[in-house]
Protein backbone atom coordinates (compact mmCIF):
# COMPACT_ATOMS: atom_id res chain seq x y z
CA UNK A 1 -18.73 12.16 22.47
CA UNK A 2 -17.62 14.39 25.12
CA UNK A 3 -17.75 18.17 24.49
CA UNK A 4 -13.99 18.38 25.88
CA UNK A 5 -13.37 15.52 22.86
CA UNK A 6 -14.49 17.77 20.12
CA UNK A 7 -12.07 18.90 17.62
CA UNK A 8 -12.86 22.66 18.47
CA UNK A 9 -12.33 21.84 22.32
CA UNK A 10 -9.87 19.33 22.91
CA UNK A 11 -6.71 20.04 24.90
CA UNK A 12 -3.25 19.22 23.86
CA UNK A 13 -3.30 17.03 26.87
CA UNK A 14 -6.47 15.09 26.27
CA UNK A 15 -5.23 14.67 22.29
CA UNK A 16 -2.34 13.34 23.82
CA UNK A 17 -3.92 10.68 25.80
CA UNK A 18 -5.86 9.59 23.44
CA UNK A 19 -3.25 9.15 20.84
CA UNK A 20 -1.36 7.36 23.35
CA UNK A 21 -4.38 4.21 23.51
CA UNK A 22 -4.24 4.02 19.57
CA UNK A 23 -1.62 1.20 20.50
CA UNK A 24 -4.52 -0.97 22.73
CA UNK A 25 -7.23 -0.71 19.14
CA UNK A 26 -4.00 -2.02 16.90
CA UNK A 27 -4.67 -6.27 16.16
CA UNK A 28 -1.35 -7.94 17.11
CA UNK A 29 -2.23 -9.77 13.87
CA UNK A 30 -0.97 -6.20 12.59
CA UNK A 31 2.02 -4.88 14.39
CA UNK A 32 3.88 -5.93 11.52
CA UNK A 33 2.07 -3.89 8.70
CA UNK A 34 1.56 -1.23 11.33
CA UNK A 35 5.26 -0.67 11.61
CA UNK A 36 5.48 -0.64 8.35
CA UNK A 37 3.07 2.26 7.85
CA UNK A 38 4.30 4.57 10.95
CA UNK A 39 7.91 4.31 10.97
CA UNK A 40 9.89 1.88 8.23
CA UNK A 41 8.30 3.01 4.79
CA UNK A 42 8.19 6.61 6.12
CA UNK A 43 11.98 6.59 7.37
CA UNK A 44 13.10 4.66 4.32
CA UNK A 45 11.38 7.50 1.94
CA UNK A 46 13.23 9.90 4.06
CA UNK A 47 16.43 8.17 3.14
CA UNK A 48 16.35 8.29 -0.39
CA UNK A 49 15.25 11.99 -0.19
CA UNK A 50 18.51 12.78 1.28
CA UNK A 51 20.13 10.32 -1.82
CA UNK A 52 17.95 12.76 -4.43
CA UNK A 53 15.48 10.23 -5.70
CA UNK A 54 12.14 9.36 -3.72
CA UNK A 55 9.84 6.76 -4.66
CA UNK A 56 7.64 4.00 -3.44
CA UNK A 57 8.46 -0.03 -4.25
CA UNK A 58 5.93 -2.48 -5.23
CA UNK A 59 5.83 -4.14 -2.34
CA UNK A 60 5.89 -1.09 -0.40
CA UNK A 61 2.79 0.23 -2.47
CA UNK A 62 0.92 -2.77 -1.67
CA UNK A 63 1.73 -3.02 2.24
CA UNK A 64 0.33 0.53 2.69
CA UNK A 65 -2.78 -0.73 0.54
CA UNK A 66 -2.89 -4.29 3.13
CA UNK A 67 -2.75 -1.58 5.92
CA UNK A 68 -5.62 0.56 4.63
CA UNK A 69 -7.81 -2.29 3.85
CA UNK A 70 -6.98 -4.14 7.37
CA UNK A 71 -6.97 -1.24 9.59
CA UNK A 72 -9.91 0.33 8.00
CA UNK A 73 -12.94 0.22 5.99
CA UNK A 74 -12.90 -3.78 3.63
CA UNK A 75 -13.17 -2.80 0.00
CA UNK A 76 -13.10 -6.28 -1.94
CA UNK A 77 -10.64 -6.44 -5.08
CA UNK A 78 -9.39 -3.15 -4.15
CA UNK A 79 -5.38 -5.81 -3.51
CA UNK A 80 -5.60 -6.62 -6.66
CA UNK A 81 -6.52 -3.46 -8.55
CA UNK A 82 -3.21 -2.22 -6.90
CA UNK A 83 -1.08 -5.09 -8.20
CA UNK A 84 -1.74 -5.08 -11.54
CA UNK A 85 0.42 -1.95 -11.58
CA UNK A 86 4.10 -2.52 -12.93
CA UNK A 87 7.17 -1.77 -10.95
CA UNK A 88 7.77 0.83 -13.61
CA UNK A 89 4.64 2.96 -13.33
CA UNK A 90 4.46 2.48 -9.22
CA UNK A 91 7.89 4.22 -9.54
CA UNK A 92 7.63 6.86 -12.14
CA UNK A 93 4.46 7.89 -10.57
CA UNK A 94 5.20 8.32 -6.74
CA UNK A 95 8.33 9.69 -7.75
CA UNK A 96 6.74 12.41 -9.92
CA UNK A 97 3.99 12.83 -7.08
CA UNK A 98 6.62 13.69 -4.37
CA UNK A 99 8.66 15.96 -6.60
CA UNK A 100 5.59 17.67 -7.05
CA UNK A 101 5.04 17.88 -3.20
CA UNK A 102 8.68 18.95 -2.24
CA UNK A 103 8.38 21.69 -4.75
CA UNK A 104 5.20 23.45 -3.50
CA UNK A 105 3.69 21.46 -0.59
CA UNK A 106 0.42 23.70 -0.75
CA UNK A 107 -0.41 22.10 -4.06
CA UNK A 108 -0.82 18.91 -2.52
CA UNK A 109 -3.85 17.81 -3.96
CA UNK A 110 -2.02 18.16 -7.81
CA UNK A 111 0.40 15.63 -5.85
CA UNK A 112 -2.63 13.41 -4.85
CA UNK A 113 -3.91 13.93 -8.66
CA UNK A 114 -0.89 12.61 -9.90
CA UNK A 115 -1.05 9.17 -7.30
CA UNK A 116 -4.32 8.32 -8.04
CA UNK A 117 -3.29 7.53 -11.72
CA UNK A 118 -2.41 4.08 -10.60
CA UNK A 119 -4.88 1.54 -10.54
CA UNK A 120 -6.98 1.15 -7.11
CA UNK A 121 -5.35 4.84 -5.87
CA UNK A 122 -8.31 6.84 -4.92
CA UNK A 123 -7.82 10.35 -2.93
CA UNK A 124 -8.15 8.28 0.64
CA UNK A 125 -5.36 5.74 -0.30
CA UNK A 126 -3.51 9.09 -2.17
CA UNK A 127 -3.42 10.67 1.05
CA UNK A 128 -1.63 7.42 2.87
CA UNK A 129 0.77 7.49 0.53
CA UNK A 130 1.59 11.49 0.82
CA UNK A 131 1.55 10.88 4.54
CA UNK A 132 3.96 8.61 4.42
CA UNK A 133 6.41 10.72 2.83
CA UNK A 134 5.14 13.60 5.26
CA UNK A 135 3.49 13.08 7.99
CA UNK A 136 3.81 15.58 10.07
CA UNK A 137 1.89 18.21 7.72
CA UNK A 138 -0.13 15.65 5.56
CA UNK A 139 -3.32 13.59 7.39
CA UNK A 140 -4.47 10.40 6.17
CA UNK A 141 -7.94 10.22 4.74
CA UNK A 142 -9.42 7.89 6.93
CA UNK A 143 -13.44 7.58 8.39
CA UNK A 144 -12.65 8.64 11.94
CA UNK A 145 -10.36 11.43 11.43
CA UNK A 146 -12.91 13.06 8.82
CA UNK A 147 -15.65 11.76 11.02
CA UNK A 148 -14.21 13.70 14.39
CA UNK A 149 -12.90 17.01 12.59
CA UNK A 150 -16.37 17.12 11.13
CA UNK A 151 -18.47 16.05 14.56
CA UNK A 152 -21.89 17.60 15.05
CA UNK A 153 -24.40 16.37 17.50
CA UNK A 154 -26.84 14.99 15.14
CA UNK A 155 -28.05 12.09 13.08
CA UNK A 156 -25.92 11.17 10.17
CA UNK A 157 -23.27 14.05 11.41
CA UNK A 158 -21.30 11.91 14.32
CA UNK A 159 -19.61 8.58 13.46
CA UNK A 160 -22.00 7.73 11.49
CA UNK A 161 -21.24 10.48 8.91
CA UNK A 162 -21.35 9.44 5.15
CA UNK A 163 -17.75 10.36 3.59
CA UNK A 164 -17.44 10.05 -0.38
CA UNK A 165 -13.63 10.41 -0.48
CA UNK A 166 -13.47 12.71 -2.74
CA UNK A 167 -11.04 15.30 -3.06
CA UNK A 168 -13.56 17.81 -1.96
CA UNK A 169 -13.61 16.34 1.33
CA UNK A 170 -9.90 15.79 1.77
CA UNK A 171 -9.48 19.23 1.36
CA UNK A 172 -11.91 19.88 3.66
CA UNK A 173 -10.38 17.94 6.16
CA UNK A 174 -6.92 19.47 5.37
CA UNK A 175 -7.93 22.53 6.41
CA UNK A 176 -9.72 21.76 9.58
CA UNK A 177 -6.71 19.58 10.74
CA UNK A 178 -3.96 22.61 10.07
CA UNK A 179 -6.32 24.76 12.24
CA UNK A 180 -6.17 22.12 15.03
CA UNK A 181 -2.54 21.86 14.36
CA UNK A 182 -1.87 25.54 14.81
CA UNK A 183 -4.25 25.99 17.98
CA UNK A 184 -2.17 23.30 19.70
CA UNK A 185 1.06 23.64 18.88
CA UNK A 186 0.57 27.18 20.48
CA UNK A 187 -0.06 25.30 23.59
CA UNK A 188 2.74 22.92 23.07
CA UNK A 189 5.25 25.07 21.79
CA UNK A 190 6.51 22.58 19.69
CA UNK A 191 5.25 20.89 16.47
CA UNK A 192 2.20 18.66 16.65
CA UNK A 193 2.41 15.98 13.61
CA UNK A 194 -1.01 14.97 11.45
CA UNK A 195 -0.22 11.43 12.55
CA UNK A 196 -0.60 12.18 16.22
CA UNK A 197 -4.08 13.84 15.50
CA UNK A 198 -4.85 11.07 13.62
CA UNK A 199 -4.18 8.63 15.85
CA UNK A 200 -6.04 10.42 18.55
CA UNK A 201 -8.78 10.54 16.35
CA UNK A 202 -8.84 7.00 15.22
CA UNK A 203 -8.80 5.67 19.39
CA UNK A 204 -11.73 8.29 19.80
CA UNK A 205 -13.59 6.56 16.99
CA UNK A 206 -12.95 2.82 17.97
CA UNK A 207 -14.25 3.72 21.42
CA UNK A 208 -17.50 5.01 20.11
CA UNK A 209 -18.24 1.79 17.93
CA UNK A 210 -17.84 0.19 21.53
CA UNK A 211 -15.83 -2.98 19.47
CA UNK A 212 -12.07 -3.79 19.81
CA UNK A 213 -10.05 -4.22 16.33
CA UNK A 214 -8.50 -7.70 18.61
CA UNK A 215 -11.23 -9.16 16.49
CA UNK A 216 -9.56 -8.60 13.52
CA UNK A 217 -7.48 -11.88 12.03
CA UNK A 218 -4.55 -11.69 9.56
CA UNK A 219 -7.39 -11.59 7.03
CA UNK A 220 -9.06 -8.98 8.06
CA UNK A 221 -11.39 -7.42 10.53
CA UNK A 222 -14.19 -9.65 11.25
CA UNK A 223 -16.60 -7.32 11.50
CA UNK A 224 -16.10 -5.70 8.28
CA UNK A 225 -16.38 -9.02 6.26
CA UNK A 226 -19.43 -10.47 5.39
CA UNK A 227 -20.97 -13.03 8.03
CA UNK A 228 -22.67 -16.32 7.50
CA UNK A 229 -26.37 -16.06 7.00
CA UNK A 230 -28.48 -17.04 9.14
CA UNK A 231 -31.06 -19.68 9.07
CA UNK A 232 -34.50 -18.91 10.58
CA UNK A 233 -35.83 -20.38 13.58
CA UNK A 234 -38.64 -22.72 13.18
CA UNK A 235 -40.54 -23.96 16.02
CA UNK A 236 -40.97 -27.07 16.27
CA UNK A 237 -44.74 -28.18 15.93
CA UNK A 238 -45.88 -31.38 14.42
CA UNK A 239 -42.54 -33.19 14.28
CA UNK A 240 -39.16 -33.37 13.03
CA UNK A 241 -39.99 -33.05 8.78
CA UNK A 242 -41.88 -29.51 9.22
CA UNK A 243 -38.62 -28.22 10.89
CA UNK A 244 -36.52 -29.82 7.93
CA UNK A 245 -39.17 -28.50 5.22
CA UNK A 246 -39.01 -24.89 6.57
CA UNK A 247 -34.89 -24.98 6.39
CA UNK A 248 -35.21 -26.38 3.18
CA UNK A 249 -37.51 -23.51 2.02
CA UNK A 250 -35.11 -20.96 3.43
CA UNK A 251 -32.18 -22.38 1.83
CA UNK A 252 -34.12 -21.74 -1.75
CA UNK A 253 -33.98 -18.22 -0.78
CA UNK A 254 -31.60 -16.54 -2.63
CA UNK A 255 -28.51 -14.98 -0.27
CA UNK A 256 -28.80 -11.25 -1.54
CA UNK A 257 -32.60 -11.53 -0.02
CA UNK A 258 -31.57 -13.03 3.32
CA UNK A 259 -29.11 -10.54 3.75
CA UNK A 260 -31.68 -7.79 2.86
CA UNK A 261 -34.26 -9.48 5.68
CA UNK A 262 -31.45 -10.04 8.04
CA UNK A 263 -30.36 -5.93 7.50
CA UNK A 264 -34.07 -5.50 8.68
CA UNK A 265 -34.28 -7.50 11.23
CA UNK A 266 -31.34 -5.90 12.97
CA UNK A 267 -32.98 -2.53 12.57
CA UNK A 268 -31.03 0.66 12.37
CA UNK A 269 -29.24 0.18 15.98
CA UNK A 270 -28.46 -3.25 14.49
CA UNK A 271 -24.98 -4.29 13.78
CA UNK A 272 -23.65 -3.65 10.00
CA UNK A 273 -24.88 -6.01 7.15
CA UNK A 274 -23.00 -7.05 4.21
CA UNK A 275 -23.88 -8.52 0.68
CA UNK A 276 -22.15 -11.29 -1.00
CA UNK A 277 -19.07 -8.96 -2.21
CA UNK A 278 -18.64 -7.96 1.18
CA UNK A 279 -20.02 -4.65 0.66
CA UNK A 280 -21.62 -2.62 3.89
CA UNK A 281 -25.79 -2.38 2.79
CA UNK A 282 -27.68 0.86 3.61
CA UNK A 283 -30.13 -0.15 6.48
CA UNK A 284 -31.68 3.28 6.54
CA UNK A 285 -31.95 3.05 2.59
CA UNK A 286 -33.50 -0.76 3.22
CA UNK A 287 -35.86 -0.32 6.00
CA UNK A 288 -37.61 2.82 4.25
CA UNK A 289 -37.67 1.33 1.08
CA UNK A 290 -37.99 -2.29 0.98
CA UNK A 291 -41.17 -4.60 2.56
CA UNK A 292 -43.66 -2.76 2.26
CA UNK A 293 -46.21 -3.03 -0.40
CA UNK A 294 -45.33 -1.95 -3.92
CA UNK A 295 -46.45 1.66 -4.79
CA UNK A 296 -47.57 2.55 -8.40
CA UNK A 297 -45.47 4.82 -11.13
CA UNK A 298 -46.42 8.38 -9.88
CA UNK A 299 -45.03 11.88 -11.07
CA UNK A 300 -42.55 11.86 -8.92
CA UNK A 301 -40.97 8.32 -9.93
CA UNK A 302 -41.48 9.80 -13.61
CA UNK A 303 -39.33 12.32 -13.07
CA UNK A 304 -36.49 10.22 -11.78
CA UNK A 305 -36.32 7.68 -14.86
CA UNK A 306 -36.17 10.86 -17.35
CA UNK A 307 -33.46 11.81 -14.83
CA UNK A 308 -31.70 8.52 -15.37
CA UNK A 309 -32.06 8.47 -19.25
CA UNK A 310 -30.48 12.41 -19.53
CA UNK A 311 -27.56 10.72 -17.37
CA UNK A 312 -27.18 7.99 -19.66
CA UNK A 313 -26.96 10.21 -22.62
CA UNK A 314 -24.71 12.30 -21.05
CA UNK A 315 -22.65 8.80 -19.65
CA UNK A 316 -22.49 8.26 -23.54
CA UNK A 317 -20.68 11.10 -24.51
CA UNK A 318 -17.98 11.38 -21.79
CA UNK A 319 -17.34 7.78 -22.81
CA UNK A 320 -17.45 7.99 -26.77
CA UNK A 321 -17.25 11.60 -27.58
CA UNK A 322 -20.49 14.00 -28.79
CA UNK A 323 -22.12 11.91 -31.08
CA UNK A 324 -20.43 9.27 -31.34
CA UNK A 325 -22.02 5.61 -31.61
CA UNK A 326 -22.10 3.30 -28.09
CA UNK A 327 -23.69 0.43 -29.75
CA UNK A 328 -21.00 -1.82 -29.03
CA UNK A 329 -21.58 -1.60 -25.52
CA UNK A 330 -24.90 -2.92 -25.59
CA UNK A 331 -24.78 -6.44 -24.34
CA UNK A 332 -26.48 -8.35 -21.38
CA UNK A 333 -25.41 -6.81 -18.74
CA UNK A 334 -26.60 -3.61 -19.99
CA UNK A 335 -24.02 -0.72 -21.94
CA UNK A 336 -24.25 1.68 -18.69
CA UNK A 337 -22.98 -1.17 -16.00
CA UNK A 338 -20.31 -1.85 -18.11
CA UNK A 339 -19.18 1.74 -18.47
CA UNK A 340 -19.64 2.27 -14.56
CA UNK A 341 -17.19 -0.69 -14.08
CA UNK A 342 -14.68 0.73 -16.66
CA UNK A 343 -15.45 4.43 -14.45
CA UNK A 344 -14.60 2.38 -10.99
CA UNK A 345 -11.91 0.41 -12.16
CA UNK A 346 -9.73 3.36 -13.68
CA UNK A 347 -10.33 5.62 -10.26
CA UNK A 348 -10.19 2.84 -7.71
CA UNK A 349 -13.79 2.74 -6.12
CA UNK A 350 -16.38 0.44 -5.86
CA UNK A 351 -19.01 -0.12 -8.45
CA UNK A 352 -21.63 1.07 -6.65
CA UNK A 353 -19.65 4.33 -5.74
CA UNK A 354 -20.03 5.31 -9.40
CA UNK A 355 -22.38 8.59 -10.50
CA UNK A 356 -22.28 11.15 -12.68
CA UNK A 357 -19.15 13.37 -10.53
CA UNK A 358 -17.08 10.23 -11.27
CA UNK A 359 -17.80 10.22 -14.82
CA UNK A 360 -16.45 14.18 -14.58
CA UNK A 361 -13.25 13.02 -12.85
CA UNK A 362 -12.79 10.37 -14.62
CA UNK A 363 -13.01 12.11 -17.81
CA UNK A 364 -10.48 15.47 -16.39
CA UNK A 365 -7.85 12.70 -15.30
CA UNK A 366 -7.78 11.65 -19.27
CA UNK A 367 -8.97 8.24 -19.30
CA UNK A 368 -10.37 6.95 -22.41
CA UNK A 369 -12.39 4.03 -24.06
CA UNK A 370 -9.76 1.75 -25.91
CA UNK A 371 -10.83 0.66 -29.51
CA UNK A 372 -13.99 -1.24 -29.17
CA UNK A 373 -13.24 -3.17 -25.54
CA UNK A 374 -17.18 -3.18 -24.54
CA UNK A 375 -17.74 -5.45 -28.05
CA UNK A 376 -18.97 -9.20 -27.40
CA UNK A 377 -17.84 -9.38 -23.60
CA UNK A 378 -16.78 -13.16 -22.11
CA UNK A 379 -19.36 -14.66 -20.35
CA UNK A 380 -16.83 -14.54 -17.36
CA UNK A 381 -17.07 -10.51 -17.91
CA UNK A 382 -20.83 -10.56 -18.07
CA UNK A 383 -21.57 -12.70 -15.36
CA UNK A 384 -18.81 -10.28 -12.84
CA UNK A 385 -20.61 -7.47 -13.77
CA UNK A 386 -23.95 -8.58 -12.94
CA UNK A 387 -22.83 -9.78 -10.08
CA UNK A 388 -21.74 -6.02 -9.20
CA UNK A 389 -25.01 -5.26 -10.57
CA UNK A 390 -27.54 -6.99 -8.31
CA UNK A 391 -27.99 -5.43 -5.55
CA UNK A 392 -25.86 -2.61 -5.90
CA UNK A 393 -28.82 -0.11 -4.86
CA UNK A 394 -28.98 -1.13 -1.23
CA UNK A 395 -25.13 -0.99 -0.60
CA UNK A 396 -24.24 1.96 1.52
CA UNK A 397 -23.19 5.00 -0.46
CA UNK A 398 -24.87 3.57 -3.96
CA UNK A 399 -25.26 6.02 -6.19
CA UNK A 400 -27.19 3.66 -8.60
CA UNK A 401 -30.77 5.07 -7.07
């Protein structure tokens, strides 16, 4: 990125052009949802806040959500999650959340707090819905605008940045963004929303990835589902049945390994890689750890497991209480999976995403384990959580290492 791009540089006229070719990275596919998000969910909030009652609809909830998961990063089940809210708790909850905000806009995050009691709201989609009610003082979480106020010149530090979205970060990027906000509207005299940083941001961002969003379908972006795997090339030698046996053999291998071999071949200038569930997988993660020859148990690797069983312990009794008794969620799958996919569920992430900090939050936003629900799962429950299971190391951002 240019010097003159960064955050700390940037002119109010450069911001300004760049915000103005967020339009050109925008799907047609998505002009619909996108004027949904920028002007006719944000002007009809404003409208009932002049009528003394503001709140978000159903449908409104989940066109923000289809926005999110379109325009950004593709979180599977994340649509669903969302809609198994009721009409009734969608209301009573934004409408508590922006009462909060109108009342003291500084304590935004207790207004994000109170959002992400719904199912599927994490801080990231939180912060949508706050910006849609203000958008001139509240950002929207998203990858490239934390990804650009945070911009060093360094591995891991540029766009390629790992974000957790948690509310750490958000506030983090609150406060960097009101700085930029001040520093130009001193230049321009005249107010300087989040959404036009944001959208400068985002066009800045697409333009590094050097790939246009006019890939994306009404389904989604292409590049951000999982692709086809592909079969190996065999070369022809001593006739047709060698070249069927060796496509035979490959199709015996199971998909979560191709997709592991294929995230190597690529290499870590290689295009993304995604498992099954259409989760990104960590190629640095991959090509360090994975290939090679298997190394035995030392000190080190010791220390980790007794690591892992003083987490589960602890797991245990944010779950069931100080000495209480877990044995009911012993099963197949394994007690601690299940809890993690109770932990995800309830605040909206991915499996994966799921480590001890969770457990914390999860926890100080007063969730609880209901009677005996980990007792004598379905085999439909055990098989979707060992589905989330497998694999769930290599997945970018696991904390299951």
């Amino acid at each position: 990125m240019k010097h003159s791009d960064s955050p700390d540089q940037i002119s109010l006229s450069n911001l300004l052009t760049h915000a103005s070719s967020y339009d050109s990275y925008v799907p047609k596919d998505l002009q619909i949802l996108e004027e949904l998000r920028v002007k006719t969910i944000p002007e009809t909030l404003a409208q009932r806040k002049k009528d003394g009652d503001t709140f978000l609809e159903k449908a409104e909830l989940s066109n923000l959500v289809d926005w999110k998961l379109k325009h950004g990063t593709y979180r599977p089940n994340l649509a669903k999650l969302v809609a198994s809210n009721s009409i009734d708790a969608i209301r009573s909850t934004t409408r508590s959340a922006f009462s909060v905000y109108t009342a003291n806009p500084a304590d935004y995050i207790k207004s994000l707090s109170t959002l992400s009691r719904l199912k599927g709201i994490g801080p990231a989609t939180a912060s949508l819905l706050l910006s849609s009610y203000d958008s001139v003082h509240v950002p929207f979480f998203s990858d490239e605008l934390f990804r650009w106020l945070h911009w060093e010149e360094a591995k891991n530090k540029g766009w390629d940045r790992k974000i957790n979205y948690t509310q750490k970060e958000y506030k983090d990027l609150y406060a960097r963004l009101q700085t930029l906000r001040e520093r130009l509207e001193k230049e321009a005299r005249t107010t300087i929303s989040a959404l036009k940083i944001e959208k400068a941001a985002y066009a800045l961002g697409k333009a590094a990835y050097k790939f246009s969003l006019d890939r994306e379908d009404g389904e989604g972006d292409e590049a951000l589902r999982p692709p086809s795997p592909k079969r190996r090339k065999v070369a022809p030698k001593k006739g047709k049945k060698k070249e069927e046996d060796a496509a035979s053999d490959d199709d015996d291998i199971p998909v979560g390994i191709r997709r592991v071999e294929e995230c190597r071949r690529k290499g870590l200038d290689g295009s993304p890689t995604y498992d099954e569930l259409g989760f990104e997988l960590d190629k640095e993660y991959i090509i360090k750890h994975t290939g090679g020859r298997p190394r035995p148990l030392g000190k080190r690797a010791e220390k980790h497991l007794d690591q892992k069983r003083v987490d589960g312990e602890r797991k245990r009794e944010m779950m069931f209480g100080k000495g209480a008794d877990a044995g009911e969620g012993e099963s197949r799958v394994g007690r601690e999976e299940q809890w993690d996919d109770r932990v995800a569920r309830d605040l909206g992430i991915a499996f994966h995403e799921v480590g001890m900090e969770e457990y914390e939050e999860w926890v100080g936003r007063g969730f609880k384990v209901e009677g005996r629900e980990f007792e004598n799962p379905s085999r439909e429950e055990r098989d979707r959580v060992m589905g989330l299971m497998c694999g769930s190391a290599l997945r970018k951002g696991s904390k299951h290492r």
